[in-house]
PDBML (XML) file of the C-alpha atoms, coordinates in Angstrom:
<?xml version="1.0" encoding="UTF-8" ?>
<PDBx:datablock datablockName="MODEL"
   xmlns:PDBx="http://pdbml.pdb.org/schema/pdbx-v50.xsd"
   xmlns:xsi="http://www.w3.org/2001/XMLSchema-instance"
   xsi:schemaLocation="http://pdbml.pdb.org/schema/pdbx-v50.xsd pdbx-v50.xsd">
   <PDBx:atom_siteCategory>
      <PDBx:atom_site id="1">
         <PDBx:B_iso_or_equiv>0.00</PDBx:B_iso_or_equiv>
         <PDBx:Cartn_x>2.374</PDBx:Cartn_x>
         <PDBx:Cartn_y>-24.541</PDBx:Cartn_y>
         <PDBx:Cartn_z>-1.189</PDBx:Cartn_z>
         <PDBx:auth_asym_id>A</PDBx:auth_asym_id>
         <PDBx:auth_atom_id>CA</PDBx:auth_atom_id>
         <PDBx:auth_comp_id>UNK</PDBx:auth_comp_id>
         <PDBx:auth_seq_id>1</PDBx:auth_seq_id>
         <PDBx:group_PDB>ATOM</PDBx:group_PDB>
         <PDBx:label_alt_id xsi:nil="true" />
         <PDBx:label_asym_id>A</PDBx:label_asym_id>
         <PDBx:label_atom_id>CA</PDBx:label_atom_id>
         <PDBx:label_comp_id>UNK</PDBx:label_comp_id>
         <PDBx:label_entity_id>1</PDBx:label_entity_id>
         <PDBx:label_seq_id>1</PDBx:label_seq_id>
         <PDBx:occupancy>1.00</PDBx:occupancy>
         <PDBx:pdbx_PDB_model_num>1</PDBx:pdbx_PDB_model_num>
         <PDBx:type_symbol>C</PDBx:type_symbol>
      </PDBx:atom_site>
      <PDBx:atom_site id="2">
         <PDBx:B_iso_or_equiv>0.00</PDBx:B_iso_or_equiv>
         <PDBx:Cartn_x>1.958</PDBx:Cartn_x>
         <PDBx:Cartn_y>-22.813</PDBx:Cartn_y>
         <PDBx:Cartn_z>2.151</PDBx:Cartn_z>
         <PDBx:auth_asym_id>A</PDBx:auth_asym_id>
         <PDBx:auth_atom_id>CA</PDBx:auth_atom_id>
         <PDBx:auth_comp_id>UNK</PDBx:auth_comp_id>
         <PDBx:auth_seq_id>2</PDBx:auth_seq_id>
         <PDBx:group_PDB>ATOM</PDBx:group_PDB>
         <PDBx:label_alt_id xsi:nil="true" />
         <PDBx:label_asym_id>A</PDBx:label_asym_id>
         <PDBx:label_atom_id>CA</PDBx:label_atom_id>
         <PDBx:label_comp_id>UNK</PDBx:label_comp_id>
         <PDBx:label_entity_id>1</PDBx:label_entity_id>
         <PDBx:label_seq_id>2</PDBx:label_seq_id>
         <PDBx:occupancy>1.00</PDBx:occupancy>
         <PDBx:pdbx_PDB_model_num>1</PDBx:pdbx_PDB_model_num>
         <PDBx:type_symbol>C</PDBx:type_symbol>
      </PDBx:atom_site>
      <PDBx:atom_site id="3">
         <PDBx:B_iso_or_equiv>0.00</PDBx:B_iso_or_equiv>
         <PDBx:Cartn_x>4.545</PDBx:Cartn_x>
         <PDBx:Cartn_y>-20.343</PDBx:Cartn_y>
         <PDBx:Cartn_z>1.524</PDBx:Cartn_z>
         <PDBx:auth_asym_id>A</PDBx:auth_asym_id>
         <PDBx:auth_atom_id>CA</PDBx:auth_atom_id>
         <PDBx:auth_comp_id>UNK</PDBx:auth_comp_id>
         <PDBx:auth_seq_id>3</PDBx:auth_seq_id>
         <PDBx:group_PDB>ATOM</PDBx:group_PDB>
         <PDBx:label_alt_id xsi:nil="true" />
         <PDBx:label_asym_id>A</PDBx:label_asym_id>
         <PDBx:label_atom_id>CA</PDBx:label_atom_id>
         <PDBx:label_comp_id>UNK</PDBx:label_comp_id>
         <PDBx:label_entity_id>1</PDBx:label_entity_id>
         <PDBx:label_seq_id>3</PDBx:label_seq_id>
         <PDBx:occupancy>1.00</PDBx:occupancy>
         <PDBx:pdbx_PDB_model_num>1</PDBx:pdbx_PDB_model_num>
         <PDBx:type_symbol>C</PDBx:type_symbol>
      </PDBx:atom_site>
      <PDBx:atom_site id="4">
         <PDBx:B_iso_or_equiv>0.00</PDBx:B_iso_or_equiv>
         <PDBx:Cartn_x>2.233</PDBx:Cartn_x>
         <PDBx:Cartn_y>-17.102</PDBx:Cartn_y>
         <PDBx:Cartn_z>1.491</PDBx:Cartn_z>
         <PDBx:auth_asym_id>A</PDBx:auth_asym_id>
         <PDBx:auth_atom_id>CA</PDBx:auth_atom_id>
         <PDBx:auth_comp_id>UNK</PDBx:auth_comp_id>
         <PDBx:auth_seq_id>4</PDBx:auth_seq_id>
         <PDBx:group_PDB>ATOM</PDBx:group_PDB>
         <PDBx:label_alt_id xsi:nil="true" />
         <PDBx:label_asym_id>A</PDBx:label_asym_id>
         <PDBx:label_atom_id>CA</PDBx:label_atom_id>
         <PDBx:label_comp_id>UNK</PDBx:label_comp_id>
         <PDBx:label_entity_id>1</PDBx:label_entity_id>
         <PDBx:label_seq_id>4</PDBx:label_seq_id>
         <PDBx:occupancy>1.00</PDBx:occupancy>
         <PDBx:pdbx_PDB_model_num>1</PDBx:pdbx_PDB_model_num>
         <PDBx:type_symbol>C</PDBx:type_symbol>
      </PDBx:atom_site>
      <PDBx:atom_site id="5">
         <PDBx:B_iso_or_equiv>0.00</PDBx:B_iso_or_equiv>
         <PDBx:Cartn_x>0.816</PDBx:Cartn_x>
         <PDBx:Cartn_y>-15.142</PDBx:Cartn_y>
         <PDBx:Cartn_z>4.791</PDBx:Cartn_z>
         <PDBx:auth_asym_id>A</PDBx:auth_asym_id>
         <PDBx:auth_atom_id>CA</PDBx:auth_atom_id>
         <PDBx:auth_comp_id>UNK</PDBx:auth_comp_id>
         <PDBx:auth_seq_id>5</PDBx:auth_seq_id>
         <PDBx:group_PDB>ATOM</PDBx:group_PDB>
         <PDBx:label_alt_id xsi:nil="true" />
         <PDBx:label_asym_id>A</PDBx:label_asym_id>
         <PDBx:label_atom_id>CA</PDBx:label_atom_id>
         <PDBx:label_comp_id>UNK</PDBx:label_comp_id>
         <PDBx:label_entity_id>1</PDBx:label_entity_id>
         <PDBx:label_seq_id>5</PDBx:label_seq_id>
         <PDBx:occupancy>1.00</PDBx:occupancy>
         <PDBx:pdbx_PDB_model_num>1</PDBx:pdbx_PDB_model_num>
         <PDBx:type_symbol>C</PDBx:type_symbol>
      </PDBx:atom_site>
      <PDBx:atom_site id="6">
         <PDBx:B_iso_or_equiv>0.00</PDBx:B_iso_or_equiv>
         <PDBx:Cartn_x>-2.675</PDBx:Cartn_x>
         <PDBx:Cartn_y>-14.600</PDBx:Cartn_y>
         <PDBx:Cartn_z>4.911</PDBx:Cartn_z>
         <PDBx:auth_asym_id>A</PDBx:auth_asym_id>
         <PDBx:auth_atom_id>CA</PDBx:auth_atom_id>
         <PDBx:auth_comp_id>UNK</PDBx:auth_comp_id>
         <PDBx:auth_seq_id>6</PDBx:auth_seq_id>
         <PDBx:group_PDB>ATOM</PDBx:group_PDB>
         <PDBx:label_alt_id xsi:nil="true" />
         <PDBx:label_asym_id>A</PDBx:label_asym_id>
         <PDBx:label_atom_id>CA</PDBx:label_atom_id>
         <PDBx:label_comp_id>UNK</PDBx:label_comp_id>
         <PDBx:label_entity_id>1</PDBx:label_entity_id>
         <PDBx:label_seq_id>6</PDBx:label_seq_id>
         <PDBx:occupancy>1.00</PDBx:occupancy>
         <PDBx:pdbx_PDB_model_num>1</PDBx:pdbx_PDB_model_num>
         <PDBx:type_symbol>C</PDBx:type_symbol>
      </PDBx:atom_site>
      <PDBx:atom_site id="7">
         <PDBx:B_iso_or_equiv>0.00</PDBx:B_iso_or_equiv>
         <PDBx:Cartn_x>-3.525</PDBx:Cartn_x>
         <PDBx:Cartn_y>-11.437</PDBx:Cartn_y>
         <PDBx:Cartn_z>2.938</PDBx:Cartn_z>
         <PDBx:auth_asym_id>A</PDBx:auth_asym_id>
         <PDBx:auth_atom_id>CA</PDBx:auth_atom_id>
         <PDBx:auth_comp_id>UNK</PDBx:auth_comp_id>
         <PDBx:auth_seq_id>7</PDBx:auth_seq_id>
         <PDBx:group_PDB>ATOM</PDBx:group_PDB>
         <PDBx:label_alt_id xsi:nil="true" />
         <PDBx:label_asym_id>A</PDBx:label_asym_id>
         <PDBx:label_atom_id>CA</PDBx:label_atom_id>
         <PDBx:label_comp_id>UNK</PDBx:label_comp_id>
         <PDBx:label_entity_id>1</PDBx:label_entity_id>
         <PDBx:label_seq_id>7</PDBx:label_seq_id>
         <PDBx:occupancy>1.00</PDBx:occupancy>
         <PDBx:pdbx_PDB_model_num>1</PDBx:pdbx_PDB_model_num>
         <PDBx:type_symbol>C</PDBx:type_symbol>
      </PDBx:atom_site>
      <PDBx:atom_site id="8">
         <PDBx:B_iso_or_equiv>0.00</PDBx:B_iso_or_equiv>
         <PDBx:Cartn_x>-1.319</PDBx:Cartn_x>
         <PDBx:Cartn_y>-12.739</PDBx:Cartn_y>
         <PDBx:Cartn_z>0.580</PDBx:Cartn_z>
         <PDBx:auth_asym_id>A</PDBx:auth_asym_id>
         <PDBx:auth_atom_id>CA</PDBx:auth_atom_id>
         <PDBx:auth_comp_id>UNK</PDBx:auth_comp_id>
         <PDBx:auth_seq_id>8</PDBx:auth_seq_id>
         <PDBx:group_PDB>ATOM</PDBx:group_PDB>
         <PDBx:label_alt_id xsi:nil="true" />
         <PDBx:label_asym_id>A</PDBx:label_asym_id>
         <PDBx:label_atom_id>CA</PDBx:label_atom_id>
         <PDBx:label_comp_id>UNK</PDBx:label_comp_id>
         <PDBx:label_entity_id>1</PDBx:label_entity_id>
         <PDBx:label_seq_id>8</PDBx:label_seq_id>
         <PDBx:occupancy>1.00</PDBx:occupancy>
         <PDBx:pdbx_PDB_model_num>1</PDBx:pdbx_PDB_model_num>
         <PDBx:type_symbol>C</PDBx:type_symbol>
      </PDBx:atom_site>
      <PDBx:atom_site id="9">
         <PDBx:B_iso_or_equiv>0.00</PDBx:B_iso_or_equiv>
         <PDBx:Cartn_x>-3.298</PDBx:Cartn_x>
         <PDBx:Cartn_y>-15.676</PDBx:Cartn_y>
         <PDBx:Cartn_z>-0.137</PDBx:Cartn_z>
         <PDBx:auth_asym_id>A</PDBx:auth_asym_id>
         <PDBx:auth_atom_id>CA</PDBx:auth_atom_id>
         <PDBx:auth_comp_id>UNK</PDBx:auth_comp_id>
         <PDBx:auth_seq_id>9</PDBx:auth_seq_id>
         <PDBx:group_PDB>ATOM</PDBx:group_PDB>
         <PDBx:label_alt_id xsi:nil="true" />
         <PDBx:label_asym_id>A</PDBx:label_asym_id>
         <PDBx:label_atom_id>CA</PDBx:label_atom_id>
         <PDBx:label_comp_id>UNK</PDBx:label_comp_id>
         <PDBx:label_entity_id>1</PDBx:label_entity_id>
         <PDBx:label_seq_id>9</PDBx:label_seq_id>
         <PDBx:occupancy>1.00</PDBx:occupancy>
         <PDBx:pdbx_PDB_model_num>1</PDBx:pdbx_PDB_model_num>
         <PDBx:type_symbol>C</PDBx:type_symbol>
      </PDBx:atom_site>
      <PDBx:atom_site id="10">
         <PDBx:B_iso_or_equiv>0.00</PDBx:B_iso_or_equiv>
         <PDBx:Cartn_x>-6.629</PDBx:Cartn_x>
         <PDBx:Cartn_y>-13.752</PDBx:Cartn_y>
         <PDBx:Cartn_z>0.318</PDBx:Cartn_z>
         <PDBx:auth_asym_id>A</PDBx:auth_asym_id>
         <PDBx:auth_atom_id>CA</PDBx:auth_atom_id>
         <PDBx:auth_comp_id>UNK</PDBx:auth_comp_id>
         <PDBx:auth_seq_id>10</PDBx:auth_seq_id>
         <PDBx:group_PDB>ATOM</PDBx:group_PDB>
         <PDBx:label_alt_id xsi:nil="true" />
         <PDBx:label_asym_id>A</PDBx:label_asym_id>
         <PDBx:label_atom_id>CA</PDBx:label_atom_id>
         <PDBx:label_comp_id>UNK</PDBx:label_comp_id>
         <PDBx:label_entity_id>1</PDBx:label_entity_id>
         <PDBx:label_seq_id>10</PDBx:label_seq_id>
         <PDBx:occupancy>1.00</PDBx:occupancy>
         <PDBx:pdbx_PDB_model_num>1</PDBx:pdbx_PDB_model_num>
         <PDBx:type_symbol>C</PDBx:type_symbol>
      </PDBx:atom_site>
      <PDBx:atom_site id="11">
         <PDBx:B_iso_or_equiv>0.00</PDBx:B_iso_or_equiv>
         <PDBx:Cartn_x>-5.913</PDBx:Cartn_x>
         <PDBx:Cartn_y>-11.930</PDBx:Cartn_y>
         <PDBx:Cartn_z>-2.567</PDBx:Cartn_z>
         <PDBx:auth_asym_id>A</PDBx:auth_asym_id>
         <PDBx:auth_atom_id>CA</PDBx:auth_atom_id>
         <PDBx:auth_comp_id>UNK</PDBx:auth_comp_id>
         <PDBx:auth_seq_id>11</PDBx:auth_seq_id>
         <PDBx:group_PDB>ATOM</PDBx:group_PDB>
         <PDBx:label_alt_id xsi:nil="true" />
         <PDBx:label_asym_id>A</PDBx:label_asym_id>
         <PDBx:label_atom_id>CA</PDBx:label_atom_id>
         <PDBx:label_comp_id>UNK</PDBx:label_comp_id>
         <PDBx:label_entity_id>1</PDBx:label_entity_id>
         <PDBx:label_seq_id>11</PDBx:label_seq_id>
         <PDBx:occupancy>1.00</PDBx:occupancy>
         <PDBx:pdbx_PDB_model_num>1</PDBx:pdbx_PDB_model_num>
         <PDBx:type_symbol>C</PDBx:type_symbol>
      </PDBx:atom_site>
      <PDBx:atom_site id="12">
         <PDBx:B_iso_or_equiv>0.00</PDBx:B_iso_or_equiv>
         <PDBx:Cartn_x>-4.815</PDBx:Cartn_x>
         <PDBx:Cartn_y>-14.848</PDBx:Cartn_y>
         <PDBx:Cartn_z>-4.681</PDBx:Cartn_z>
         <PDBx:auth_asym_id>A</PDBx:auth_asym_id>
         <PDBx:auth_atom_id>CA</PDBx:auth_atom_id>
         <PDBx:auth_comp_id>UNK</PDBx:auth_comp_id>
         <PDBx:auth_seq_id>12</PDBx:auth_seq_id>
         <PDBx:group_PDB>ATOM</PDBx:group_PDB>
         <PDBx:label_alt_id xsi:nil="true" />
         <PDBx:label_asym_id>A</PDBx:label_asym_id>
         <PDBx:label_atom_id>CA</PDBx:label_atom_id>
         <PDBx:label_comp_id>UNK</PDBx:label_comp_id>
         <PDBx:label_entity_id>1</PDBx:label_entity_id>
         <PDBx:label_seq_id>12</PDBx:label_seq_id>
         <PDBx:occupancy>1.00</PDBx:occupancy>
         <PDBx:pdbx_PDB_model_num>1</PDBx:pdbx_PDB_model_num>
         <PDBx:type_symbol>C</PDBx:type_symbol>
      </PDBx:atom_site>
      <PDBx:atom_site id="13">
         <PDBx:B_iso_or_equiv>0.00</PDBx:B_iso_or_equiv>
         <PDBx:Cartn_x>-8.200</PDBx:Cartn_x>
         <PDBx:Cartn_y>-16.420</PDBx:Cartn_y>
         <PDBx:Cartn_z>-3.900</PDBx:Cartn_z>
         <PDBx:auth_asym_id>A</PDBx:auth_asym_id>
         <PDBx:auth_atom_id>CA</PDBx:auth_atom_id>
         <PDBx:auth_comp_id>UNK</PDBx:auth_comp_id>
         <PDBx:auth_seq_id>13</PDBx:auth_seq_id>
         <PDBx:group_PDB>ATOM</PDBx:group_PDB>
         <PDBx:label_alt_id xsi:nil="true" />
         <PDBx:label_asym_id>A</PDBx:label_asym_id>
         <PDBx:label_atom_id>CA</PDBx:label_atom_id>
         <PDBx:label_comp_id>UNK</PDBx:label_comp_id>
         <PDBx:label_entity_id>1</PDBx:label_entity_id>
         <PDBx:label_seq_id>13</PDBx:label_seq_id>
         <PDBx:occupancy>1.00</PDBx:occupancy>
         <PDBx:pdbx_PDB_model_num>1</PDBx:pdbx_PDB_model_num>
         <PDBx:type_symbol>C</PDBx:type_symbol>
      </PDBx:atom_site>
      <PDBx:atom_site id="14">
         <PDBx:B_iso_or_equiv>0.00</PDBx:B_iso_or_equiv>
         <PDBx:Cartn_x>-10.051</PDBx:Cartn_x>
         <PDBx:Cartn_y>-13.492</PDBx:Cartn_y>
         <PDBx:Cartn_z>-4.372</PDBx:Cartn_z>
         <PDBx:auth_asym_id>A</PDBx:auth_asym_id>
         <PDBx:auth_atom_id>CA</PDBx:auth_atom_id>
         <PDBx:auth_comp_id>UNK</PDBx:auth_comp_id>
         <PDBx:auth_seq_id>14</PDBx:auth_seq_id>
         <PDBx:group_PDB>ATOM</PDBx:group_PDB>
         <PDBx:label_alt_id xsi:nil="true" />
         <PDBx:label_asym_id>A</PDBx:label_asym_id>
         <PDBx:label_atom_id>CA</PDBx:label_atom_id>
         <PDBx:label_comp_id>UNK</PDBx:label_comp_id>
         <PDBx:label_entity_id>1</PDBx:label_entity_id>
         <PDBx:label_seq_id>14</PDBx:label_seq_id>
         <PDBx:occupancy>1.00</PDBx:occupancy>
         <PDBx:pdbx_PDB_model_num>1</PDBx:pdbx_PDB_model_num>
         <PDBx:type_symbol>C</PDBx:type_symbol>
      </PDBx:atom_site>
      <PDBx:atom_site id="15">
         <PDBx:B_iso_or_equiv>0.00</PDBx:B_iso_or_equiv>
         <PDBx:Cartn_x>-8.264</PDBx:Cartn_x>
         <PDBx:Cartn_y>-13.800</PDBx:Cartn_y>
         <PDBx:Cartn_z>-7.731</PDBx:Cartn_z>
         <PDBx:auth_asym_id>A</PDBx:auth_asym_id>
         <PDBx:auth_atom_id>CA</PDBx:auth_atom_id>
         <PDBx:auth_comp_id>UNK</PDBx:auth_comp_id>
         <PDBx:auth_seq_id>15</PDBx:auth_seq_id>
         <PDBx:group_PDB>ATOM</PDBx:group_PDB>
         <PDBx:label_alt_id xsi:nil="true" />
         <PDBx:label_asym_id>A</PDBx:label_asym_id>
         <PDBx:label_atom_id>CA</PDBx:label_atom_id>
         <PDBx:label_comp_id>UNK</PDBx:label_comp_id>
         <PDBx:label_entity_id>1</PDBx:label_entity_id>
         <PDBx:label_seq_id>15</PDBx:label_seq_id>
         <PDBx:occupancy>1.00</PDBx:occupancy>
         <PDBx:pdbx_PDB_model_num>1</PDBx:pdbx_PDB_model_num>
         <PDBx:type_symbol>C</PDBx:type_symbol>
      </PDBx:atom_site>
      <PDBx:atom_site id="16">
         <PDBx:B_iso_or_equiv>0.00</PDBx:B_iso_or_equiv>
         <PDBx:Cartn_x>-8.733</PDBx:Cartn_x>
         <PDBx:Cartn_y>-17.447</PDBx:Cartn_y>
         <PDBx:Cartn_z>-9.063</PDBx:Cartn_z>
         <PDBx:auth_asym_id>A</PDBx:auth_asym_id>
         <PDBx:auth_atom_id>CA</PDBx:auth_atom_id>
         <PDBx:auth_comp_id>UNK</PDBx:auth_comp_id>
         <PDBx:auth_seq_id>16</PDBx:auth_seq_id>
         <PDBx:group_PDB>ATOM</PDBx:group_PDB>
         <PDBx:label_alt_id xsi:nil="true" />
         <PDBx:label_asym_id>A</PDBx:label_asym_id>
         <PDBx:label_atom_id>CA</PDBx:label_atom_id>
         <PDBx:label_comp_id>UNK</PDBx:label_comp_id>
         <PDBx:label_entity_id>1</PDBx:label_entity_id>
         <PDBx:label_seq_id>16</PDBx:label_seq_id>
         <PDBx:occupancy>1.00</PDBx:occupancy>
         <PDBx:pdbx_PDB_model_num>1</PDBx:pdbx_PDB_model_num>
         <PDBx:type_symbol>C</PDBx:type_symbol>
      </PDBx:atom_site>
      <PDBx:atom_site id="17">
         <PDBx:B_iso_or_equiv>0.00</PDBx:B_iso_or_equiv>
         <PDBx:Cartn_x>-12.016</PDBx:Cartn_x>
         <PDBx:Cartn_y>-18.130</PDBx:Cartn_y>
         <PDBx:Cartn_z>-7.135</PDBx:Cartn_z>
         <PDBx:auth_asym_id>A</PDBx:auth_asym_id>
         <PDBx:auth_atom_id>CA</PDBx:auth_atom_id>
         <PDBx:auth_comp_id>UNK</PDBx:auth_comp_id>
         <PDBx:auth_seq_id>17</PDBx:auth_seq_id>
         <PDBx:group_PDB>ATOM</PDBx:group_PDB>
         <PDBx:label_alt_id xsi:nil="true" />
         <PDBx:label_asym_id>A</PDBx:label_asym_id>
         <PDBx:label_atom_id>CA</PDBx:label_atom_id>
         <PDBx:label_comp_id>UNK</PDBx:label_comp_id>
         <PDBx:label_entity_id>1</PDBx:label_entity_id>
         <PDBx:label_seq_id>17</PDBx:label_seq_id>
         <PDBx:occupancy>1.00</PDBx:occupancy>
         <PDBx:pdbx_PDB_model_num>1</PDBx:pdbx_PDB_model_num>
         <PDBx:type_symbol>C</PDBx:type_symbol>
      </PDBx:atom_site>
      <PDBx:atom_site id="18">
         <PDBx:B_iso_or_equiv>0.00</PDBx:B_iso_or_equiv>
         <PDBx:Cartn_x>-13.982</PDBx:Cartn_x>
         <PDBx:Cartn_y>-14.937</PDBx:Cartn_y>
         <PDBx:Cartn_z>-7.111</PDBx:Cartn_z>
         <PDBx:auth_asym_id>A</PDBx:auth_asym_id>
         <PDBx:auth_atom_id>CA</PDBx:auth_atom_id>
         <PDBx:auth_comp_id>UNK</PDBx:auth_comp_id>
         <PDBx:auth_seq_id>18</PDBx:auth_seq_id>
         <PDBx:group_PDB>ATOM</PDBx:group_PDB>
         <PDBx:label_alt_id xsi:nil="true" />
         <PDBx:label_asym_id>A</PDBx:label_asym_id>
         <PDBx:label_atom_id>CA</PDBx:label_atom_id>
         <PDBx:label_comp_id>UNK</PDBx:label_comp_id>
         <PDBx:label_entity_id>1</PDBx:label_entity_id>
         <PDBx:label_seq_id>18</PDBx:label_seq_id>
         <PDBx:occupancy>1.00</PDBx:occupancy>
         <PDBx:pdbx_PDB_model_num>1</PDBx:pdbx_PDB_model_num>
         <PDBx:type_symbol>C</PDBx:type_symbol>
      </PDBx:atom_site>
      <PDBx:atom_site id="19">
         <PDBx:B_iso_or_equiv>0.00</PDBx:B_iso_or_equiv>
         <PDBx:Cartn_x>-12.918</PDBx:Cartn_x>
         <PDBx:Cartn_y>-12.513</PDBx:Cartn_y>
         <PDBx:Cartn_z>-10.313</PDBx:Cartn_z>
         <PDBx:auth_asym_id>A</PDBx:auth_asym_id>
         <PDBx:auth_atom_id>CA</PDBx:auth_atom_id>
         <PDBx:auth_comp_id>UNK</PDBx:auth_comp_id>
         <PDBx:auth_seq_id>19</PDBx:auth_seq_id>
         <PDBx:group_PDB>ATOM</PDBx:group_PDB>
         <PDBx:label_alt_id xsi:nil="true" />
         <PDBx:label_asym_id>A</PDBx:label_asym_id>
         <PDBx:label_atom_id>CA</PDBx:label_atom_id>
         <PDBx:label_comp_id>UNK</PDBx:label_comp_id>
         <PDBx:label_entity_id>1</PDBx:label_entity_id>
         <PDBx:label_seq_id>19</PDBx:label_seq_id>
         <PDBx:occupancy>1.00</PDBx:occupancy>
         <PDBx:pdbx_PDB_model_num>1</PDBx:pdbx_PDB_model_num>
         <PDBx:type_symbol>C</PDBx:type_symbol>
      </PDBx:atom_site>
      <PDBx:atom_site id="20">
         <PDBx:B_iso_or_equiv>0.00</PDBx:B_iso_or_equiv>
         <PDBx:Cartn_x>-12.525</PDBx:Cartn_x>
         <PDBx:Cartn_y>-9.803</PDBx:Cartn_y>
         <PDBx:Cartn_z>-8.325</PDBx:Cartn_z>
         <PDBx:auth_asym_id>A</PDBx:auth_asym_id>
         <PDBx:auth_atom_id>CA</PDBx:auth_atom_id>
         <PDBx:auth_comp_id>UNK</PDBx:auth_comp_id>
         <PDBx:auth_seq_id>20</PDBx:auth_seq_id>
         <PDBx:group_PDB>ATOM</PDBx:group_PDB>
         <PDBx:label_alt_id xsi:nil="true" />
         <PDBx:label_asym_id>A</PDBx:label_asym_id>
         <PDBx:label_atom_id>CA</PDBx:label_atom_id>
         <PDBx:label_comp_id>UNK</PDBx:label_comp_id>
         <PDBx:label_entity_id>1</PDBx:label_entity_id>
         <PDBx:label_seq_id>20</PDBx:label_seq_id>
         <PDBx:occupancy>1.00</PDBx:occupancy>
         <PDBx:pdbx_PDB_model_num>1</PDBx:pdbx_PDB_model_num>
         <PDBx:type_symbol>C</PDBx:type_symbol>
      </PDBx:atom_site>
      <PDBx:atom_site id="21">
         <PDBx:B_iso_or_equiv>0.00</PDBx:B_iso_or_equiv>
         <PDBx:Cartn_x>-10.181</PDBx:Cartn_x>
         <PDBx:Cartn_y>-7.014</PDBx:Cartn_y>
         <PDBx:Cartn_z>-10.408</PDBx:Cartn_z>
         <PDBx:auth_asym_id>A</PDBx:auth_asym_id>
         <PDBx:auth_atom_id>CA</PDBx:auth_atom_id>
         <PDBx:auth_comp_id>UNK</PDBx:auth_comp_id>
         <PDBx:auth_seq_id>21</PDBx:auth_seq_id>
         <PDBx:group_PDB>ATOM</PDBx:group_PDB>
         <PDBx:label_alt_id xsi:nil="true" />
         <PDBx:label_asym_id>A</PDBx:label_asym_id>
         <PDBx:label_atom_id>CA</PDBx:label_atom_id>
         <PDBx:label_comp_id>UNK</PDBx:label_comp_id>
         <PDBx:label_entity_id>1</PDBx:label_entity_id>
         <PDBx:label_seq_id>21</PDBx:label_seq_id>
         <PDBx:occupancy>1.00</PDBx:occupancy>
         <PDBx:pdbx_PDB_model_num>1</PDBx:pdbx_PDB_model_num>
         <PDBx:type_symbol>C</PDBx:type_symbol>
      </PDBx:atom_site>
      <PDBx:atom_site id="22">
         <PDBx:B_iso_or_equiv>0.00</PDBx:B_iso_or_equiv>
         <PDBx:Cartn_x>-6.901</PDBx:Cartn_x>
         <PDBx:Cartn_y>-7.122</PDBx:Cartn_y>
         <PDBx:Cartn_z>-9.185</PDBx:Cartn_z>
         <PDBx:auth_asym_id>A</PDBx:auth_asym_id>
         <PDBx:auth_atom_id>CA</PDBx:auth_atom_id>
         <PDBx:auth_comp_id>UNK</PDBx:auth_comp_id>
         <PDBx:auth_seq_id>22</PDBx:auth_seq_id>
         <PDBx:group_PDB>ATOM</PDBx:group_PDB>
         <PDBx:label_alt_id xsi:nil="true" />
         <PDBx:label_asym_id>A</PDBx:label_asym_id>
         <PDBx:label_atom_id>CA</PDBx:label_atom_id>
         <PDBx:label_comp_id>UNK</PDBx:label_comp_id>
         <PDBx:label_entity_id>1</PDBx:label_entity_id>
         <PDBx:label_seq_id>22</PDBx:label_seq_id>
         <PDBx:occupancy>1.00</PDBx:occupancy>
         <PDBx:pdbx_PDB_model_num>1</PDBx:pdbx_PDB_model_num>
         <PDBx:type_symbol>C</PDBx:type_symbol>
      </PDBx:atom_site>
      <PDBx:atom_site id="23">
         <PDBx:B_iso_or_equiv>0.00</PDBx:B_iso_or_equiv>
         <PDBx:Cartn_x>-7.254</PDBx:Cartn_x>
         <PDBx:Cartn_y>-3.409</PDBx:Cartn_y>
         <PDBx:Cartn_z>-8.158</PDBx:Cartn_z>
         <PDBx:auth_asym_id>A</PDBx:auth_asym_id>
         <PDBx:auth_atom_id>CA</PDBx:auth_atom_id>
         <PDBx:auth_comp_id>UNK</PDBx:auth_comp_id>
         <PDBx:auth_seq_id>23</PDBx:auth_seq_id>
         <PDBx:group_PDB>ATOM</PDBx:group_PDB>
         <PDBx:label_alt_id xsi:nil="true" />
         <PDBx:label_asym_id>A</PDBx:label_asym_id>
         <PDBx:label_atom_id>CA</PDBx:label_atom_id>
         <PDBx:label_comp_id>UNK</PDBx:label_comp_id>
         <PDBx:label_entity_id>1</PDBx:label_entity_id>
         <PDBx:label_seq_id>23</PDBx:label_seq_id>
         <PDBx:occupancy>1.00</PDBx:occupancy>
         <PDBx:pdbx_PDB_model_num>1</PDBx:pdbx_PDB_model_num>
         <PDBx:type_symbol>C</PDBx:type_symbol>
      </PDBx:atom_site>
      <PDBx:atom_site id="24">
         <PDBx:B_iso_or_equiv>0.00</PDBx:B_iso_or_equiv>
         <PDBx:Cartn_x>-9.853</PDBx:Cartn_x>
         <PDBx:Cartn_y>-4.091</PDBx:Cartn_y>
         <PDBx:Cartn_z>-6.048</PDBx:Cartn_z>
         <PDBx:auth_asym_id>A</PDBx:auth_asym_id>
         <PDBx:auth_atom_id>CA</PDBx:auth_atom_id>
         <PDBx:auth_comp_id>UNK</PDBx:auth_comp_id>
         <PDBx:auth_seq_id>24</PDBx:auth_seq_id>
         <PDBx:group_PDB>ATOM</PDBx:group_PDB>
         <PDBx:label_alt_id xsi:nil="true" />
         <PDBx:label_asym_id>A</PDBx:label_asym_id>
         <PDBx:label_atom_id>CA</PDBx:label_atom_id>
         <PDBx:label_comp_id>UNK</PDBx:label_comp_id>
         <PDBx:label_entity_id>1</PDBx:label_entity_id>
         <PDBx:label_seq_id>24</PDBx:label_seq_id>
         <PDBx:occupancy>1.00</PDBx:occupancy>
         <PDBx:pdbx_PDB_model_num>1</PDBx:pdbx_PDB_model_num>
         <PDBx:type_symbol>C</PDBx:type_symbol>
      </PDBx:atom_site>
   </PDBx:atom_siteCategory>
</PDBx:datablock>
């Protein structure tokens, strides 16, 4: 939606597109 700053939303792709672990 646009609501989330940037490192935000590099984590959130870094989830759903790349399968990095969350603590990583």
């Amino acid at each position: 939606s646009g609501l989330f700053w940037t490192p935000v939303m590099n984590t959130y792709w870094k989830l759903s597109a790349e399968g990095i672990a969350p603590r990583e």
